[in-house]
N, C-alpha and C. Protein backbone atom coordinates (compact mmCIF):
# COMPACT_ATOMS: atom_id res chain seq x y z
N UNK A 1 3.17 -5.31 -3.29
CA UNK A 1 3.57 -4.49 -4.41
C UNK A 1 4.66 -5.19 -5.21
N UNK A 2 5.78 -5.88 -4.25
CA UNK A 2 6.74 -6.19 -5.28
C UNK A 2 6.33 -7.54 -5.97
N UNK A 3 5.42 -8.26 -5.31
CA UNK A 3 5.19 -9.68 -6.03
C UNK A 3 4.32 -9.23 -7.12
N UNK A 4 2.90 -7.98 -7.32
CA UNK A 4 2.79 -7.58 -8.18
C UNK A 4 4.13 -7.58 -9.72
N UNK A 5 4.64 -6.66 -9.27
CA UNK A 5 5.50 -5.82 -10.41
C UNK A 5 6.35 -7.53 -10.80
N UNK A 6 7.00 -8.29 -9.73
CA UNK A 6 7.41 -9.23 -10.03
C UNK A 6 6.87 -10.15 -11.68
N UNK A 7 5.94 -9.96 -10.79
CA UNK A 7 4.71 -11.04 -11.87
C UNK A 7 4.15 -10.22 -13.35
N UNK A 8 3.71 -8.89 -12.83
CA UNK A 8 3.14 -8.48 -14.38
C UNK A 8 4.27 -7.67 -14.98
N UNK A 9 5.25 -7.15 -14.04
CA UNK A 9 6.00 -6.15 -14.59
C UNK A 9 5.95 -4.75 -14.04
N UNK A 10 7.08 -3.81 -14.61
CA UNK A 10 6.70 -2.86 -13.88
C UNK A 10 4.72 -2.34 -14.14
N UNK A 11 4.58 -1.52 -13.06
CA UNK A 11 3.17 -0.58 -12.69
C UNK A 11 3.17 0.36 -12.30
N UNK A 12 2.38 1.51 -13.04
CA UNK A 12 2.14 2.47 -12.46
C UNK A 12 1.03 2.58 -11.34
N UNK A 13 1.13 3.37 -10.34
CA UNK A 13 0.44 2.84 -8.88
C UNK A 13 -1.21 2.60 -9.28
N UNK A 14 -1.61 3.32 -10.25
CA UNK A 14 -3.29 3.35 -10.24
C UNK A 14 -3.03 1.69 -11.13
N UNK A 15 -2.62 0.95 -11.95
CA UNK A 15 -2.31 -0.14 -12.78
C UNK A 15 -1.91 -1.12 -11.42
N UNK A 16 -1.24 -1.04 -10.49
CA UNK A 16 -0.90 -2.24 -9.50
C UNK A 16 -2.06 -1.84 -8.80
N UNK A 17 -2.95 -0.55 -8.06
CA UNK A 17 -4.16 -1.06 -7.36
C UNK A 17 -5.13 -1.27 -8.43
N UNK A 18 -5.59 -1.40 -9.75
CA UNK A 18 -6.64 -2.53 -10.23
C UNK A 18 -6.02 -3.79 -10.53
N UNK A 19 -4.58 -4.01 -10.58
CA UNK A 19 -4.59 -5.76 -10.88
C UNK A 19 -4.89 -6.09 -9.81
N UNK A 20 -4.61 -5.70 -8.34
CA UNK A 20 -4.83 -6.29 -6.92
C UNK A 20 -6.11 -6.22 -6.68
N UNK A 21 -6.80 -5.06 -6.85
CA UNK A 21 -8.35 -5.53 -6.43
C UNK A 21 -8.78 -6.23 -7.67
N UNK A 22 -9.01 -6.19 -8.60
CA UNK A 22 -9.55 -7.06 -9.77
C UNK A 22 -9.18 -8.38 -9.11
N UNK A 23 -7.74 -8.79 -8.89
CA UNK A 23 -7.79 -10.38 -8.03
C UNK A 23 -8.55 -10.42 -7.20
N UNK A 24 -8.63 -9.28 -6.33
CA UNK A 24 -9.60 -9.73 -4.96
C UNK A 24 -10.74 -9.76 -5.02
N UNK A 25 -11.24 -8.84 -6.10
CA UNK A 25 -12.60 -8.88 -5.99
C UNK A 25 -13.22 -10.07 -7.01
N UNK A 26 -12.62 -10.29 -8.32
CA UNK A 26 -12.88 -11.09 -9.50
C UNK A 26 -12.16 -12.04 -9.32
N UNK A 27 -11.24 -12.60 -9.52
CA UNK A 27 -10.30 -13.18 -9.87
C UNK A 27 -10.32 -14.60 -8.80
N UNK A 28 -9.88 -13.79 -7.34
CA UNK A 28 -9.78 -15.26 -6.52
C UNK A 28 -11.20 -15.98 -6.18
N UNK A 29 -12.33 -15.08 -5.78
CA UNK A 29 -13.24 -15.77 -5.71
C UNK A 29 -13.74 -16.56 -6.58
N UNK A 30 -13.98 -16.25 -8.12
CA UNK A 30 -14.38 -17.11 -9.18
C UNK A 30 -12.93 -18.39 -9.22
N UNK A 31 -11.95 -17.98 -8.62
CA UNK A 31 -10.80 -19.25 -8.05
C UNK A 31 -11.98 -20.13 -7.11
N UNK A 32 -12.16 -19.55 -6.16
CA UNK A 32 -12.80 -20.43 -4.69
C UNK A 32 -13.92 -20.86 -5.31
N UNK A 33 -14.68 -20.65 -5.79
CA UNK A 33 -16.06 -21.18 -6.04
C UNK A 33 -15.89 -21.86 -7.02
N UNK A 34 -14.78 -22.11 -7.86
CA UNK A 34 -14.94 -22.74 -9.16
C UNK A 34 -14.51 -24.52 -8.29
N UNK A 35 -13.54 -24.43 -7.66
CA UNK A 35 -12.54 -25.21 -6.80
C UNK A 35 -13.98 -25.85 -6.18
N UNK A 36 -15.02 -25.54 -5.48
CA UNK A 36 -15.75 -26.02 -4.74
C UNK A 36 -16.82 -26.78 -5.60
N UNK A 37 -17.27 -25.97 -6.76
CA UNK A 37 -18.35 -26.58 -7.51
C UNK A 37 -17.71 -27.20 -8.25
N UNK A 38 -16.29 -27.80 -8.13
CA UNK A 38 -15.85 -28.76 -9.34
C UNK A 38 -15.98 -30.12 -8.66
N UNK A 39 -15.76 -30.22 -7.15
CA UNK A 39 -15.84 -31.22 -6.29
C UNK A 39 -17.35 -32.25 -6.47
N UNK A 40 -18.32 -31.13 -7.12
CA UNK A 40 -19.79 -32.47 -7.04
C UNK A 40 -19.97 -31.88 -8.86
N UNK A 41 -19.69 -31.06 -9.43
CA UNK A 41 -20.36 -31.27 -10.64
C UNK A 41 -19.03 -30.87 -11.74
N UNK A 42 -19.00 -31.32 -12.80
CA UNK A 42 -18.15 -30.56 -14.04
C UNK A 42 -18.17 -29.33 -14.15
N UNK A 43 -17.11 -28.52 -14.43
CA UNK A 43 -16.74 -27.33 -14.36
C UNK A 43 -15.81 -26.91 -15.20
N UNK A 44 -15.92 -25.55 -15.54
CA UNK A 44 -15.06 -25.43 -17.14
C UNK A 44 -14.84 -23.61 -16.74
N UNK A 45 -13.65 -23.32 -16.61
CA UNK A 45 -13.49 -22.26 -16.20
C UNK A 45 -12.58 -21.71 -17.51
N UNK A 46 -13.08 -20.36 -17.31
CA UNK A 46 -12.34 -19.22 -18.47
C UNK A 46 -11.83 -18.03 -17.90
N UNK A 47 -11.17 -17.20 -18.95
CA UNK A 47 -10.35 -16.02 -19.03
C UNK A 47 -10.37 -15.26 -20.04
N UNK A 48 -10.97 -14.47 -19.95
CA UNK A 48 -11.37 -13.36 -21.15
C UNK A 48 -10.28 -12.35 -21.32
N UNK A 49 -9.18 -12.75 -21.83
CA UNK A 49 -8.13 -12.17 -22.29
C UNK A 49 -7.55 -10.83 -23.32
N UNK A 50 -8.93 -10.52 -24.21
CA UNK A 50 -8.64 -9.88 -25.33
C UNK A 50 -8.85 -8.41 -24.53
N UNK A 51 -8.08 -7.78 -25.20
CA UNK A 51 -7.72 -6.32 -24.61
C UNK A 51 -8.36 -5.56 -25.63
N UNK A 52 -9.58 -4.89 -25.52
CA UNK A 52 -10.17 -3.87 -26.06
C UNK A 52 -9.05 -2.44 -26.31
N UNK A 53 -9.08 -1.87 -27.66
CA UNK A 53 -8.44 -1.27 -28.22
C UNK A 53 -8.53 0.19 -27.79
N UNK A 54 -9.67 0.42 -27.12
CA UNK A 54 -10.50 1.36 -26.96
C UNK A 54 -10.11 2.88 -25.85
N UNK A 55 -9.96 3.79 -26.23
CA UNK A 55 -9.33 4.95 -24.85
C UNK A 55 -7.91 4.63 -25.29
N UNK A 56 -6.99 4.13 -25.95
CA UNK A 56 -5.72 3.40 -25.96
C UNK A 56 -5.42 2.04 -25.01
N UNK A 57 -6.47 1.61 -25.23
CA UNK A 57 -6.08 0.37 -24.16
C UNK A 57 -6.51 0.52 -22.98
N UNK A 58 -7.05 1.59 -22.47
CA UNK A 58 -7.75 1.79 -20.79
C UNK A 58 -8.95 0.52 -20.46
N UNK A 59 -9.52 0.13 -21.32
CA UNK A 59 -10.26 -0.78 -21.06
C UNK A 59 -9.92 -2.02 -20.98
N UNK A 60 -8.93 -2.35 -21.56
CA UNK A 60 -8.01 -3.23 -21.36
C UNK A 60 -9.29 -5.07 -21.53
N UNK A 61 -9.51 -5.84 -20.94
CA UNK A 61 -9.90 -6.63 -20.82
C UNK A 61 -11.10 -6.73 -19.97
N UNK A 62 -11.34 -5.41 -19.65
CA UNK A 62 -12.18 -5.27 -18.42
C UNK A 62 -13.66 -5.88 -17.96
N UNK A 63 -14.30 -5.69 -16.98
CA UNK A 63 -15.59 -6.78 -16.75
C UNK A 63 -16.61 -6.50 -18.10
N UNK A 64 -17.07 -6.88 -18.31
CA UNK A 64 -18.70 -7.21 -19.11
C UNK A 64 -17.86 -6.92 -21.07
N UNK A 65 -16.46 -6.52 -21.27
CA UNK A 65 -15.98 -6.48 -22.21
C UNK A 65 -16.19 -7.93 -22.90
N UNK A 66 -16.58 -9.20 -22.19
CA UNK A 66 -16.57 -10.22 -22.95
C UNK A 66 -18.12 -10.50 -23.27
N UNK A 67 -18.74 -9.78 -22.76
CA UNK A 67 -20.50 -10.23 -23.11
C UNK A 67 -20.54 -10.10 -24.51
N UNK A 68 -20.51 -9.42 -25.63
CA UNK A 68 -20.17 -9.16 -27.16
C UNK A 68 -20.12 -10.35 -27.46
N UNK A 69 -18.79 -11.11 -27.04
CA UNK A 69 -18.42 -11.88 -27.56
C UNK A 69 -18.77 -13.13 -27.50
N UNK A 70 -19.47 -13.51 -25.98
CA UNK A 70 -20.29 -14.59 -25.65
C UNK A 70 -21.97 -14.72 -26.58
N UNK A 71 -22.00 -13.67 -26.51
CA UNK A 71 -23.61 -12.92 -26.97
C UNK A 71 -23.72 -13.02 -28.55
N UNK A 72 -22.86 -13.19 -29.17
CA UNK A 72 -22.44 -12.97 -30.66
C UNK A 72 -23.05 -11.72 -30.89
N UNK A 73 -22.61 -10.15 -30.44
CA UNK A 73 -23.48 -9.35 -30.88
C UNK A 73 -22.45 -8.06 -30.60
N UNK A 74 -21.86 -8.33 -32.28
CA UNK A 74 -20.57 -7.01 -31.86
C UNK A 74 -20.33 -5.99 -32.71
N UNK A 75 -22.01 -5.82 -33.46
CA UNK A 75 -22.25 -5.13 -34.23
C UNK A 75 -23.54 -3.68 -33.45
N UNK A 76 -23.68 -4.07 -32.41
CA UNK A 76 -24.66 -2.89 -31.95
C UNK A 76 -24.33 -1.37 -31.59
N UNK A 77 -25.16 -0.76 -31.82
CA UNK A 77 -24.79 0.84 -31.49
C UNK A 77 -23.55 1.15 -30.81
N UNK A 78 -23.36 0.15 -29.68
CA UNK A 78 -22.39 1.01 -28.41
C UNK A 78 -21.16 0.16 -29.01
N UNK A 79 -21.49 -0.84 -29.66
CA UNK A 79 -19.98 -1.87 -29.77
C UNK A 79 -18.57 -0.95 -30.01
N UNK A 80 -18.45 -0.14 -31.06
CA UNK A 80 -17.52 0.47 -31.37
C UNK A 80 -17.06 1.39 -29.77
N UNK A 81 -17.65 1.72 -28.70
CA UNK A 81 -17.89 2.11 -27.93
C UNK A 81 -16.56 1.52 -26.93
N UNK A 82 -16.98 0.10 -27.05
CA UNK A 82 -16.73 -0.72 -25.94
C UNK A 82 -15.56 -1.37 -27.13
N UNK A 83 -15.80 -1.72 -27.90
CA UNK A 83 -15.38 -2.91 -28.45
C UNK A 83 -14.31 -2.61 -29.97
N UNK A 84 -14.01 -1.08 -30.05
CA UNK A 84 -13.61 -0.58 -31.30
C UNK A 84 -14.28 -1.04 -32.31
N UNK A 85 -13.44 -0.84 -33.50
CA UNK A 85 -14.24 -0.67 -35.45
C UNK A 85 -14.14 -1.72 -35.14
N UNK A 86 -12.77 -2.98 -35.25
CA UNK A 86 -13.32 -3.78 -35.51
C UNK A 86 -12.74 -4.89 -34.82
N UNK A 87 -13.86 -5.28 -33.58
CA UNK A 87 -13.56 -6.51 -33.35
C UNK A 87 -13.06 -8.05 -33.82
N UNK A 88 -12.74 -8.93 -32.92
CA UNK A 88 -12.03 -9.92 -34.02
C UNK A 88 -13.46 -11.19 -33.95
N UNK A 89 -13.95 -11.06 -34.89
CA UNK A 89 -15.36 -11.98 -35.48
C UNK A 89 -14.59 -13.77 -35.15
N UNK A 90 -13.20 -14.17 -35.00
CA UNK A 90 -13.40 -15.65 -34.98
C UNK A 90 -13.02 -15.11 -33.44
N UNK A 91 -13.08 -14.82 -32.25
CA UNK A 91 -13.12 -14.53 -31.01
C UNK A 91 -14.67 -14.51 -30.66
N UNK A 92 -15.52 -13.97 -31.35
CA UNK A 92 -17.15 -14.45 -30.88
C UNK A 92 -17.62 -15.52 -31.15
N UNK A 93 -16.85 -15.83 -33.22
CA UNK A 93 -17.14 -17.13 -33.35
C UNK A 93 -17.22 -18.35 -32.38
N UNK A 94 -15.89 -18.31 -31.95
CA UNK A 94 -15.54 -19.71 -30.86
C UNK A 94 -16.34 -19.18 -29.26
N UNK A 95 -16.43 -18.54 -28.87
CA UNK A 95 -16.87 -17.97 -27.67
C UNK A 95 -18.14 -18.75 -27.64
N UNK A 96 -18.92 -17.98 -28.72
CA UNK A 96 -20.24 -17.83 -28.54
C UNK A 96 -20.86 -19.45 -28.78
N UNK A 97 -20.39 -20.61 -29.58
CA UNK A 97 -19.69 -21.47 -30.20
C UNK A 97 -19.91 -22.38 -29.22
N UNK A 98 -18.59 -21.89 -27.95
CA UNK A 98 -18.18 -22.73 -27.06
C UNK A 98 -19.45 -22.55 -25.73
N UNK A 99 -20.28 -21.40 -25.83
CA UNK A 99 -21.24 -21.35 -25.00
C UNK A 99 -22.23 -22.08 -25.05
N UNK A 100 -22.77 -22.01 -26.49
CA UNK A 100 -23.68 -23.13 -26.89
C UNK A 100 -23.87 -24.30 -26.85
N UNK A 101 -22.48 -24.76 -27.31
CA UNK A 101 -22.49 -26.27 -27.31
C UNK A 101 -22.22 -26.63 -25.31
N UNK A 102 -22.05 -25.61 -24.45
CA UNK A 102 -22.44 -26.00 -23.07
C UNK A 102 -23.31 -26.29 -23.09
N UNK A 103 -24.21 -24.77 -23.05
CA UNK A 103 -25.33 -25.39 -22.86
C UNK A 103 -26.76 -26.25 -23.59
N UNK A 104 -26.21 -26.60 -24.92
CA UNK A 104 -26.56 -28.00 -25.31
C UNK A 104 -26.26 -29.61 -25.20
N UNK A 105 -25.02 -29.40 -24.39
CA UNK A 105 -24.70 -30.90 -24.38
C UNK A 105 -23.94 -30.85 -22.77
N UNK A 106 -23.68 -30.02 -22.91
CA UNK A 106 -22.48 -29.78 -21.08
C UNK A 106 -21.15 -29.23 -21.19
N UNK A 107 -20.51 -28.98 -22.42
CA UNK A 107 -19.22 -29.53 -22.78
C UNK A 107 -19.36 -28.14 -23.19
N UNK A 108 -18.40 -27.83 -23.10
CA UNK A 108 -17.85 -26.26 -24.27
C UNK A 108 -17.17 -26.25 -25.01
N UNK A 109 -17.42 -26.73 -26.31
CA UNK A 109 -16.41 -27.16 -27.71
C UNK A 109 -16.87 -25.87 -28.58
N UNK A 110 -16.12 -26.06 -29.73
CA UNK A 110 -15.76 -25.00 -30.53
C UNK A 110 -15.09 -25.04 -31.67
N UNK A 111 -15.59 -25.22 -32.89
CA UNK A 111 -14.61 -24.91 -34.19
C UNK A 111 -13.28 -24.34 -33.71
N UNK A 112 -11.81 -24.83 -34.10
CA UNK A 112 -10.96 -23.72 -33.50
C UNK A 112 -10.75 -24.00 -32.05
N UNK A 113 -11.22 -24.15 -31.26
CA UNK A 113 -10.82 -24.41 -29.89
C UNK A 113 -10.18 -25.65 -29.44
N UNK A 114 -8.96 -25.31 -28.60
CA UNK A 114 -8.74 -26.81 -28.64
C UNK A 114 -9.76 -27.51 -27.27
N UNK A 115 -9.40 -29.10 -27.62
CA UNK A 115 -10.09 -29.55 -25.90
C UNK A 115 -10.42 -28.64 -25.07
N UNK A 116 -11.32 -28.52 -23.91
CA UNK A 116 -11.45 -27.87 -23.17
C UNK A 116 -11.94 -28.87 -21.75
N UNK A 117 -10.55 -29.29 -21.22
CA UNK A 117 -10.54 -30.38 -20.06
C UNK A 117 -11.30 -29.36 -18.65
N UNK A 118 -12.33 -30.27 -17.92
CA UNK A 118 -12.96 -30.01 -16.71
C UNK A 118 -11.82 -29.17 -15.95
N UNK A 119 -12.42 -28.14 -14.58
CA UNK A 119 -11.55 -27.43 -14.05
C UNK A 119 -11.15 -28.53 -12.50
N UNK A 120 -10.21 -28.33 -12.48
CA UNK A 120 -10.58 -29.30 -11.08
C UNK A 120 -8.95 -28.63 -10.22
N UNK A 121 -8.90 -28.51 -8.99
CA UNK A 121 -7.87 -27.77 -8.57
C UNK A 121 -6.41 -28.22 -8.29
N UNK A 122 -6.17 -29.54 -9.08
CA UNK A 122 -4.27 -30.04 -10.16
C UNK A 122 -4.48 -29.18 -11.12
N UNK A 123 -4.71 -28.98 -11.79
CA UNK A 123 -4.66 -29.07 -13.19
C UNK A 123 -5.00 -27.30 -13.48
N UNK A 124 -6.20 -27.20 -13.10
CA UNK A 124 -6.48 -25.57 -12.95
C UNK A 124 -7.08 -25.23 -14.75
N UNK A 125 -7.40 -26.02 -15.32
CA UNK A 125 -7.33 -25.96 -17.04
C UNK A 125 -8.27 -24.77 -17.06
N UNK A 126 -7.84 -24.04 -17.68
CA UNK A 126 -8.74 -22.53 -18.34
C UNK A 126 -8.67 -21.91 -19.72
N UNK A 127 -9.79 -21.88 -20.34
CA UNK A 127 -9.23 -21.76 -21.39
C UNK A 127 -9.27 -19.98 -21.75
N UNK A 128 -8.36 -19.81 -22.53
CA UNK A 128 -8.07 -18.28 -22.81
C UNK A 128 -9.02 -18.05 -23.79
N UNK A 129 -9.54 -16.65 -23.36
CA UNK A 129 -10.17 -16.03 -25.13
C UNK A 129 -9.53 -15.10 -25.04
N UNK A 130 -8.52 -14.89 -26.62
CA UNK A 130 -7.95 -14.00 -26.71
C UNK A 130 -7.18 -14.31 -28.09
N UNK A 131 -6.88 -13.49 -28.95
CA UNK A 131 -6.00 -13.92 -30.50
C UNK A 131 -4.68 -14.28 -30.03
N UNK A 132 -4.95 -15.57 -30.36
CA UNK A 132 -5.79 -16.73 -30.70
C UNK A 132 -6.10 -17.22 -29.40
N UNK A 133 -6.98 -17.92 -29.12
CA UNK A 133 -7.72 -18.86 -28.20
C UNK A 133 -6.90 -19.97 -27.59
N UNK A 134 -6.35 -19.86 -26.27
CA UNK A 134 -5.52 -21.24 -25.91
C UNK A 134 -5.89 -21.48 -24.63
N UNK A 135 -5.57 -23.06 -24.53
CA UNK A 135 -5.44 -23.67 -23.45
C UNK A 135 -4.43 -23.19 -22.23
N UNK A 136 -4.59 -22.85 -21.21
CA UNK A 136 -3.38 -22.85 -19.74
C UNK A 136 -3.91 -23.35 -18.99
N UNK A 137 -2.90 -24.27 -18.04
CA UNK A 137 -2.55 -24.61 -16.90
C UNK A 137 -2.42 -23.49 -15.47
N UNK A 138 -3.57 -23.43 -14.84
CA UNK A 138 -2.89 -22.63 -13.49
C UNK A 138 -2.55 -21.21 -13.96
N UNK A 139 -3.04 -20.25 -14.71
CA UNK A 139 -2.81 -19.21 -14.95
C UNK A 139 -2.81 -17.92 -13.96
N UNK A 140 -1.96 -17.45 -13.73
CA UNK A 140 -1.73 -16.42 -12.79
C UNK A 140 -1.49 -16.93 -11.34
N UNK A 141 -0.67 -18.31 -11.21
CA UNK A 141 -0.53 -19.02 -10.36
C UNK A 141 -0.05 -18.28 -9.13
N UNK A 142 0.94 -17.54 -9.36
CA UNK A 142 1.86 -16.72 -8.16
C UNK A 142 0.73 -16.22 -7.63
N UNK A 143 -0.04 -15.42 -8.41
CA UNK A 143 -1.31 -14.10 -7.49
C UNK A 143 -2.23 -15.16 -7.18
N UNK A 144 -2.42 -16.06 -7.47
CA UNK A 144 -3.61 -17.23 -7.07
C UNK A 144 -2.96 -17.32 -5.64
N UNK A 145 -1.56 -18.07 -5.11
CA UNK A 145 -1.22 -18.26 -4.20
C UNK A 145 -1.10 -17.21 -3.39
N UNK A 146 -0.86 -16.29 -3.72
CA UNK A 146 -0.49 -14.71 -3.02
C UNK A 146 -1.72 -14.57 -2.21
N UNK A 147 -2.90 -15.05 -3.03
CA UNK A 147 -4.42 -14.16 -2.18
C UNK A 147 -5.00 -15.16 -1.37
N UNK A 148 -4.74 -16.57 -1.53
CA UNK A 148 -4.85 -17.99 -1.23
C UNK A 148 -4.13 -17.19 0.44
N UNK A 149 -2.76 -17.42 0.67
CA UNK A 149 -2.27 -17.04 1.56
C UNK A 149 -3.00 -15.38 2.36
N UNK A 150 -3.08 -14.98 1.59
CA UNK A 150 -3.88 -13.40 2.31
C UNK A 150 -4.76 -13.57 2.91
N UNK A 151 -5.79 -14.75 2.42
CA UNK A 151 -6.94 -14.73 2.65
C UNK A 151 -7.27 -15.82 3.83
N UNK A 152 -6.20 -16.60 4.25
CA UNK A 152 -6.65 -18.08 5.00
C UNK A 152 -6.44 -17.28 6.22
């Protein structure tokens, strides 16, 4: 609890049990498996950062909130739903952008995006989607180590 609050700040108890299971369930494993499949092939790991406006923020960043934006498709019936009036159009731009040019060439580039260096476990490179789009190092390092240790 306190390395929680440490790290994000204070929490209200239902807000510190989803950042902790969201790590455990999302978070560290797509850590472990990214770490393993970077060892024989290139690997390019992300963080879907943008906080849906939506309920006042209850949705916050939550799972499948980034499909829209990968999908380029943030104009459909439910979008306003999920995704409020009005989403931010250069956040699908580069997303959807950076998906493509994976899987056309290997690489995930992007108008707008900077570099997007292989993941490999020094370096930890991930790139953020979120206004605006950036590069980090090792993001959420403390809770990376926290569950690293929980879990060995």
């Amino acid at each position: 609890v306190q390395h929680y609050q440490v790290t994000l700040g204070p929490l209200t108890p239902v807000d510190l049990f989803v950042a902790a299971m969201s790590d455990r369930a999302f978070i560290q494993p797509t850590i472990l498996f990214a770490e393993r499949h970077a060892r024989h092939q290139p690997t390019y790991m992300f963080d879907f950062a943008w906080a849906s406006p939506v309920q006042n923020g209850a949705l916050g960043a939550g799972h499948t909130v980034e499909l829209p934006f990968a999908f380029h498709r943030l104009w459909t019936p439910s979008t306003p739903y999920q995704l409020g009036a009005s989403p931010p159009i250069l956040l699908a731009d580069q997303m959807h952008a950076a998906w493509a040019s994976f899987i056309r060439a290997g690489v995930p580039r992007a108008p707008g995006l900077p570099d997007w260096p292989r993941y490999d476990d020094q370096t930890r490179a991930t790139m953020v989607f979120d206004t605006p789009a950036h590069l980090q190092t090792d993001p959420a390092r403390e809770r990376r180590r926290l569950w690293a240790d929980l879990l060995k």
